[in-house]
C-alpha atoms as a PDB file:
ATOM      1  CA  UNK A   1     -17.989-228.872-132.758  1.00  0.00           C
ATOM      2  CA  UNK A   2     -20.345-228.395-136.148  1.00  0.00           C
ATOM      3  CA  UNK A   3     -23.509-229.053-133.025  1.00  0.00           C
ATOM      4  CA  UNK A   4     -22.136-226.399-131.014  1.00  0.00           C
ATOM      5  CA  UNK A   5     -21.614-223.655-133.709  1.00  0.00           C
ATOM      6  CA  UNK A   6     -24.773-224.528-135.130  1.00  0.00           C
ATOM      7  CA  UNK A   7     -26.268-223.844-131.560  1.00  0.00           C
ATOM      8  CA  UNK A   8     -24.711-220.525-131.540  1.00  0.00           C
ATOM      9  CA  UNK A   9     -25.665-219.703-134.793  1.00  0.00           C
ATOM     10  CA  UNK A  10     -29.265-220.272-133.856  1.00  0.00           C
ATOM     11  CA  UNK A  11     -29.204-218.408-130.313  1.00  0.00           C
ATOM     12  CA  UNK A  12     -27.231-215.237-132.609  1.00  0.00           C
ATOM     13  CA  UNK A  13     -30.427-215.447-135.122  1.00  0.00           C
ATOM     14  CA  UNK A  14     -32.840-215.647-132.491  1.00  0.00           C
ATOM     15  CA  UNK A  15     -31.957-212.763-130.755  1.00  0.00           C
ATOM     16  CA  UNK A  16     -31.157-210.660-133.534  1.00  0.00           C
ATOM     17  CA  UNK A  17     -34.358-211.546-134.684  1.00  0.00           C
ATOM     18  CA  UNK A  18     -36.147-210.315-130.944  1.00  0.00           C
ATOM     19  CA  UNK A  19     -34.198-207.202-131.184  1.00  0.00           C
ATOM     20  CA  UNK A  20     -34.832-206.275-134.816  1.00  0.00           C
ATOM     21  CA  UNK A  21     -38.606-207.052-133.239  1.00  0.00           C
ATOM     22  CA  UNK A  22     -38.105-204.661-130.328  1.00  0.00           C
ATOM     23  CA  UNK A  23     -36.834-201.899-132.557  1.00  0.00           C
ATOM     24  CA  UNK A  24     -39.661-201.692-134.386  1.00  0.00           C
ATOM     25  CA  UNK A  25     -41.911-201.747-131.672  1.00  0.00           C
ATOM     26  CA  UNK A  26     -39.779-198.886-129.866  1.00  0.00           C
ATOM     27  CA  UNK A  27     -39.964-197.418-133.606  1.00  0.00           C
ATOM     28  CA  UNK A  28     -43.559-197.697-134.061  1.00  0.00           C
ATOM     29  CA  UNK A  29     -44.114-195.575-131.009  1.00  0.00           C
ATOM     30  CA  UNK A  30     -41.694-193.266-131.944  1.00  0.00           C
ATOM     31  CA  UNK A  31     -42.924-192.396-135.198  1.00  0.00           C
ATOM     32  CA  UNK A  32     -46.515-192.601-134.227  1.00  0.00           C
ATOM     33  CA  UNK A  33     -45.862-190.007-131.376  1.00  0.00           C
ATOM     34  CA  UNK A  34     -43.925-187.774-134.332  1.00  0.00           C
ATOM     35  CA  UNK A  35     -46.393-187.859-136.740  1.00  0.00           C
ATOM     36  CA  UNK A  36     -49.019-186.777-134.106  1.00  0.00           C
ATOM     37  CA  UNK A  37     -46.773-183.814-133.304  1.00  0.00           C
ATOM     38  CA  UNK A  38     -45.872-182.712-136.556  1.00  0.00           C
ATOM     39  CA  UNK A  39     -49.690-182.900-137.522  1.00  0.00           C
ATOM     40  CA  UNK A  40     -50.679-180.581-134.362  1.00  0.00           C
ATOM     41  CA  UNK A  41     -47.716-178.240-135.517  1.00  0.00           C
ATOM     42  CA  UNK A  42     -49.414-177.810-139.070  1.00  0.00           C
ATOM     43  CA  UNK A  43     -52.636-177.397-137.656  1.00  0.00           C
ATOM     44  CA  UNK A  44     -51.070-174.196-135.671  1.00  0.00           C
ATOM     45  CA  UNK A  45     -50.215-172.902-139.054  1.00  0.00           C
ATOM     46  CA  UNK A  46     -53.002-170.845-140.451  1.00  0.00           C
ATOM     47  CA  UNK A  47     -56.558-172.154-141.170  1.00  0.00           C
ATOM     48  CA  UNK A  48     -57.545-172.289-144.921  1.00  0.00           C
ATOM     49  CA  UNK A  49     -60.257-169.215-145.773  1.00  0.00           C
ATOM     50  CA  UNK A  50     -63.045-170.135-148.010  1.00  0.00           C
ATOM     51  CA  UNK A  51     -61.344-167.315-150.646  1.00  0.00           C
ATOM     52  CA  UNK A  52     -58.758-170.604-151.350  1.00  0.00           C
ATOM     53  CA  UNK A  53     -60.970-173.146-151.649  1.00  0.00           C
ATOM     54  CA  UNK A  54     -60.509-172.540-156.023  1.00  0.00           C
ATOM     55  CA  UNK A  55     -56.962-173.703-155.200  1.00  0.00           C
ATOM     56  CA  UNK A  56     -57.450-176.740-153.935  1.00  0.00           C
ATOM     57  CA  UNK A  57     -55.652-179.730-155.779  1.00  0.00           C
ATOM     58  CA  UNK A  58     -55.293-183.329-155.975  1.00  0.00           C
ATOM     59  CA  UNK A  59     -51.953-184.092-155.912  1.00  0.00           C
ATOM     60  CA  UNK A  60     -52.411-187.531-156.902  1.00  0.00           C
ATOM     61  CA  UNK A  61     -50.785-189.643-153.863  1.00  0.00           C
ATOM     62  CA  UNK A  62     -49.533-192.872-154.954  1.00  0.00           C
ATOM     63  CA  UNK A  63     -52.784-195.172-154.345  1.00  0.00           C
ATOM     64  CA  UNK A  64     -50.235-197.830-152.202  1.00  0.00           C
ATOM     65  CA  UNK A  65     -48.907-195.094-149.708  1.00  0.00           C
ATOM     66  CA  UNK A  66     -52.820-195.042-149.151  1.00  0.00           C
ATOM     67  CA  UNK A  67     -53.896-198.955-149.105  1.00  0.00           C
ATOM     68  CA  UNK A  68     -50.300-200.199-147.730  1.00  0.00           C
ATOM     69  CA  UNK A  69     -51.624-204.061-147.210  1.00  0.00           C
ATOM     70  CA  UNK A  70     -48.650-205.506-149.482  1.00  0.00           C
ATOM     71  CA  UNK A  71     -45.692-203.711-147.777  1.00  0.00           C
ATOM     72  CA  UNK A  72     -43.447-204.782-145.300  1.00  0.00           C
ATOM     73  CA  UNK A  73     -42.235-203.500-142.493  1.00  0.00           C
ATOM     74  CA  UNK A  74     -38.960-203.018-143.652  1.00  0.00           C
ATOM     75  CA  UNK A  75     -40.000-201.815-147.449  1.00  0.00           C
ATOM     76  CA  UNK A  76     -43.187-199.202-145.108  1.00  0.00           C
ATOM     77  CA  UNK A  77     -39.748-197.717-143.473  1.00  0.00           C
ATOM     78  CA  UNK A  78     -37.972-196.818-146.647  1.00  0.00           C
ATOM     79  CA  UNK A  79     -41.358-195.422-147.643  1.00  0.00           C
ATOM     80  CA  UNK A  80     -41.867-193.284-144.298  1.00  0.00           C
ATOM     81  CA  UNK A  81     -38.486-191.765-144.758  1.00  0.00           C
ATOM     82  CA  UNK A  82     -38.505-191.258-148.064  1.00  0.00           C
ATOM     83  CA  UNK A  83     -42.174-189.296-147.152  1.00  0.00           C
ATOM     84  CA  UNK A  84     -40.357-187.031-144.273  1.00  0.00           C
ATOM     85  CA  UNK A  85     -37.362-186.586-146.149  1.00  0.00           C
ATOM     86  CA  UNK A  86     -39.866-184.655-148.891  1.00  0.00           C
ATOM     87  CA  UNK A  87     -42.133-183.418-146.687  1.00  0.00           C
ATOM     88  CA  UNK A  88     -38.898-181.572-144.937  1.00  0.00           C
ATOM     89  CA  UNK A  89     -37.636-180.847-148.502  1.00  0.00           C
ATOM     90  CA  UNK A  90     -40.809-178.710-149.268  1.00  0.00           C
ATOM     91  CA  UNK A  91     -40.667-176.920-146.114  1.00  0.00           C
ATOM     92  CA  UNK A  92     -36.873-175.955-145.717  1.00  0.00           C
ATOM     93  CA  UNK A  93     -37.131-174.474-149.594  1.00  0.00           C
ATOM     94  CA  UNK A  94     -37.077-171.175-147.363  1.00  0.00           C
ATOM     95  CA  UNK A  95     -40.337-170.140-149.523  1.00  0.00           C
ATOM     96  CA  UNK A  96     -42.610-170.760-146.515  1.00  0.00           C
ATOM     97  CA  UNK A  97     -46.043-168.850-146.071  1.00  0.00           C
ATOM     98  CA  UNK A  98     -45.037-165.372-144.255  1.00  0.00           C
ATOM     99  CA  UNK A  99     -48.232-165.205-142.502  1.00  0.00           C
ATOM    100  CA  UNK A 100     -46.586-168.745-140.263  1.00  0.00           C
ATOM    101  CA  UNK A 101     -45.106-168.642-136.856  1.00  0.00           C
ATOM    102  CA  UNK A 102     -41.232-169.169-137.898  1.00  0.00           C
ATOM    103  CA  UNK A 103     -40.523-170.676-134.298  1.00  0.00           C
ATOM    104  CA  UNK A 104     -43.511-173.645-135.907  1.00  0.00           C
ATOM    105  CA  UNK A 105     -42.034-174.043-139.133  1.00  0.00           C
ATOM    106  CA  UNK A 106     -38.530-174.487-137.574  1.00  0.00           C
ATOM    107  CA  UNK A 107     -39.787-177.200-135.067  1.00  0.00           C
ATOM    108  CA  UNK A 108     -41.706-178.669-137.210  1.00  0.00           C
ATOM    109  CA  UNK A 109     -38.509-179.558-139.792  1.00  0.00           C
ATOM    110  CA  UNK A 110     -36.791-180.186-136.526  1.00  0.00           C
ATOM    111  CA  UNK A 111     -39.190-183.313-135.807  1.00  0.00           C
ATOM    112  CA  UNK A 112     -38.604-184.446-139.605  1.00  0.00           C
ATOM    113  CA  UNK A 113     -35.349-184.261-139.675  1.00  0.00           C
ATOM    114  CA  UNK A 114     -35.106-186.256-135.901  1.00  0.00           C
ATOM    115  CA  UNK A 115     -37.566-188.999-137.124  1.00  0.00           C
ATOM    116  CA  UNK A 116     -35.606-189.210-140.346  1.00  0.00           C
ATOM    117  CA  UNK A 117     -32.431-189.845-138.472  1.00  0.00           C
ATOM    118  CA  UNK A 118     -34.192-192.028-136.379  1.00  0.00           C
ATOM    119  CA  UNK A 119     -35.380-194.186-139.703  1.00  0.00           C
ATOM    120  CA  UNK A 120     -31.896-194.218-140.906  1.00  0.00           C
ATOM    121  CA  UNK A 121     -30.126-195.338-137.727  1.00  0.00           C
ATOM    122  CA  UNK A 122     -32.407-197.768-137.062  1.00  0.00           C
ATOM    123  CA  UNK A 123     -33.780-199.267-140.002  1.00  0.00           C
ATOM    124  CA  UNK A 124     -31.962-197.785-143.357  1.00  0.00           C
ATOM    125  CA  UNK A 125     -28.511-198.635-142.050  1.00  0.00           C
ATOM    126  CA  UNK A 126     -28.937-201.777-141.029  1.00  0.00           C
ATOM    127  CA  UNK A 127     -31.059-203.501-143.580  1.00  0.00           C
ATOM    128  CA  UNK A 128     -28.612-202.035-146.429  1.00  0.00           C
ATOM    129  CA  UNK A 129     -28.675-201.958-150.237  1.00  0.00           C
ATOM    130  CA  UNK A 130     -30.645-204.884-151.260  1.00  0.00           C
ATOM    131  CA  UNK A 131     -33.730-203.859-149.330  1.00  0.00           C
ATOM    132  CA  UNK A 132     -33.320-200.558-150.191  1.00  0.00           C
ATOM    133  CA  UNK A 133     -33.221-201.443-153.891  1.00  0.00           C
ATOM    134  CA  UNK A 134     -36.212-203.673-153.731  1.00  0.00           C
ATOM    135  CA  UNK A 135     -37.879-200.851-151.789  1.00  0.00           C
ATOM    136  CA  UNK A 136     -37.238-198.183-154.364  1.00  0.00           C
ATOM    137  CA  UNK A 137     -39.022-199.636-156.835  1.00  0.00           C
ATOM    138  CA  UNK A 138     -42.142-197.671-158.871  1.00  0.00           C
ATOM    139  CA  UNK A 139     -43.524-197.046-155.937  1.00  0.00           C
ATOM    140  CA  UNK A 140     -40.507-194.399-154.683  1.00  0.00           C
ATOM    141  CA  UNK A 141     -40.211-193.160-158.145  1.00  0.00           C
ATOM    142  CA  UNK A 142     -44.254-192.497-158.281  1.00  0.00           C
ATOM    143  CA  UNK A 143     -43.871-191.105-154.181  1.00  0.00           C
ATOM    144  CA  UNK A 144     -41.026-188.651-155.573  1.00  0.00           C
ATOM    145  CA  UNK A 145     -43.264-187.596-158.374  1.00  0.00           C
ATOM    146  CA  UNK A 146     -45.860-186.715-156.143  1.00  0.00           C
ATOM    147  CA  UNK A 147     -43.983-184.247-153.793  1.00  0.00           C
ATOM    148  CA  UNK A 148     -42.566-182.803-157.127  1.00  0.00           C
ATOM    149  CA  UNK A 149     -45.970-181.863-157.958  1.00  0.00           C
ATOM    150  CA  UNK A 150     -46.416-180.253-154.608  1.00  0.00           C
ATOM    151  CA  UNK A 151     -42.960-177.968-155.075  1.00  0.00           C
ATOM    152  CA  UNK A 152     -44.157-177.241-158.860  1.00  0.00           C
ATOM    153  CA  UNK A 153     -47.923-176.264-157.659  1.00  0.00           C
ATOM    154  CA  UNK A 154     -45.959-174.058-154.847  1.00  0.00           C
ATOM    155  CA  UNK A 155     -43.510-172.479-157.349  1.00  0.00           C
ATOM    156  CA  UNK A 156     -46.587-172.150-160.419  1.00  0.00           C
ATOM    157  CA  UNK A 157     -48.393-170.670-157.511  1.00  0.00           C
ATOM    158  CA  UNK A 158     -45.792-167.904-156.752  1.00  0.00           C
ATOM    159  CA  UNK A 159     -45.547-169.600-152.828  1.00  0.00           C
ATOM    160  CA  UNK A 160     -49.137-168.028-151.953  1.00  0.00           C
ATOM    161  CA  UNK A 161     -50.435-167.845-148.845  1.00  0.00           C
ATOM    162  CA  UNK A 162     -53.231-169.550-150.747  1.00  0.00           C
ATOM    163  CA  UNK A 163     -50.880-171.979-152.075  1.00  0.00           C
ATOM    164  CA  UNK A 164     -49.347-172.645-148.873  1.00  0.00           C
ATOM    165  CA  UNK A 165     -52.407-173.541-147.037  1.00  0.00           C
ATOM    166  CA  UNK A 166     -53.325-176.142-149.794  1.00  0.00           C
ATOM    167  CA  UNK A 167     -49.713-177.483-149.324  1.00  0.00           C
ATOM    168  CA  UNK A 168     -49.828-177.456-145.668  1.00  0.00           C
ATOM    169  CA  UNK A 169     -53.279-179.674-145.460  1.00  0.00           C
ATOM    170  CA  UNK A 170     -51.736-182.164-148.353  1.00  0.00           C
ATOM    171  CA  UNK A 171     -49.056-182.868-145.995  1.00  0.00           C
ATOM    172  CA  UNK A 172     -51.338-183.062-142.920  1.00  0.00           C
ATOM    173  CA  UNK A 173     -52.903-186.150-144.618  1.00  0.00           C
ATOM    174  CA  UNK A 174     -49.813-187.422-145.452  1.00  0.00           C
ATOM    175  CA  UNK A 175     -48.673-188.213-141.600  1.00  0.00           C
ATOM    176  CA  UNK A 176     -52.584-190.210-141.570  1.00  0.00           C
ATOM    177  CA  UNK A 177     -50.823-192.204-144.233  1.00  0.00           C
ATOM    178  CA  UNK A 178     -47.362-192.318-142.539  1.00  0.00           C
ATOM    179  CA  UNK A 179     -49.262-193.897-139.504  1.00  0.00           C
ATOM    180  CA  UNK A 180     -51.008-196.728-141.432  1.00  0.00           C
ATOM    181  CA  UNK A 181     -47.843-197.750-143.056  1.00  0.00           C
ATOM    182  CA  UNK A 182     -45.880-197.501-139.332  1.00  0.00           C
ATOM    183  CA  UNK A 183     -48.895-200.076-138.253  1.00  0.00           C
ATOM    184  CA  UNK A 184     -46.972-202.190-140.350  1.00  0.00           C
ATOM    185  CA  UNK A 185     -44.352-202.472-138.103  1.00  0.00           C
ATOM    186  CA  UNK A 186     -45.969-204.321-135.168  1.00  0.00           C
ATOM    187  CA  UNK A 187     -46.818-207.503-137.665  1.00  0.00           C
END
């Protein structure tokens, strides 16, 4: 009896363990194919003029959302959504650049807000609290910071055009980092 349960116990684990696996294969694609969307939708947003180049500012992104070689796949999810959740934060605000297509701005926080539902279902759900506390460590706290400093440059700014455009290309390099820390999925 003790053999047999043991045997199922082993087949449950293993293929729990193959579908987790698939998930974040399927996931990998999925957020790799969002994050090359939402980049071509900011680049449809105006250009940056060379009268806003004395705007430009380093916003100081947390040096591990840029090296992510000590994440895993499970603590690089909690960081992606945490990332689209604020990227879609600074964007719905309502204070966007009036010189931007509407109709791009609204799909674009459309896309975040699917890939963040996407995250949850599939990997914030499931792994539950404990991962989530040992992924919100510094490194969210430092990641919230950040897109704080974006918001307060926006608001300091008076939501310039100017201003917006800086914003806009900050975020573009953040889905470059989004899609190092999704390669983390396929190990």
């Amino acid at each position: 009896m003790n053999n047999r349960c043991l045997l199922q116990l082993a087949l449950l684990l293993c293929f729990s363990t193959t579908a987790l696996s698939l998930s974040y294969n399927l996931l990998r694609l999925q957020q790799f194919n969002s994050s090359v969307e939402c980049q071509k939708l900011l680049e449809q947003l105006n250009g940056r003029p060379a009268d806003c180049l004395s705007d430009r500012m380093d916003f100081k992104i947390p040096k591990e959302i840029k090296h992510p070689q000590q994440f895993q796949k499970e603590h690089s999810a909690f960081v992606i959504y945490e990332m689209l959740k604020d990227i879609f934060h600074v964007f719905k605000k309502g204070y966007s650049n009036p010189d931007w297509n509407n109709t791009i701005v609204t799909d674009l926080l459309h896309k975040l807000h699917q890939q963040t539902d996407l995250l949850n279902t599939m990997v914030v759900e499931k792994l539950g609290e404990e991962n989530k506390k040992q992924a919100y460590s510094m490194i969210i706290l430092r990641l919230k910071s950040y897109y704080v400093r974006i918001r307060m440059y926006l608001e300091a700014k008076e939501y310039s055009s100017c201003a917006w455009r800086v914003v806009r290309d900050e975020l573009y390099w953040n889905f470059s980092f989004i899609n190092r820390l999704t390669d983390k999925f396929q190990n």
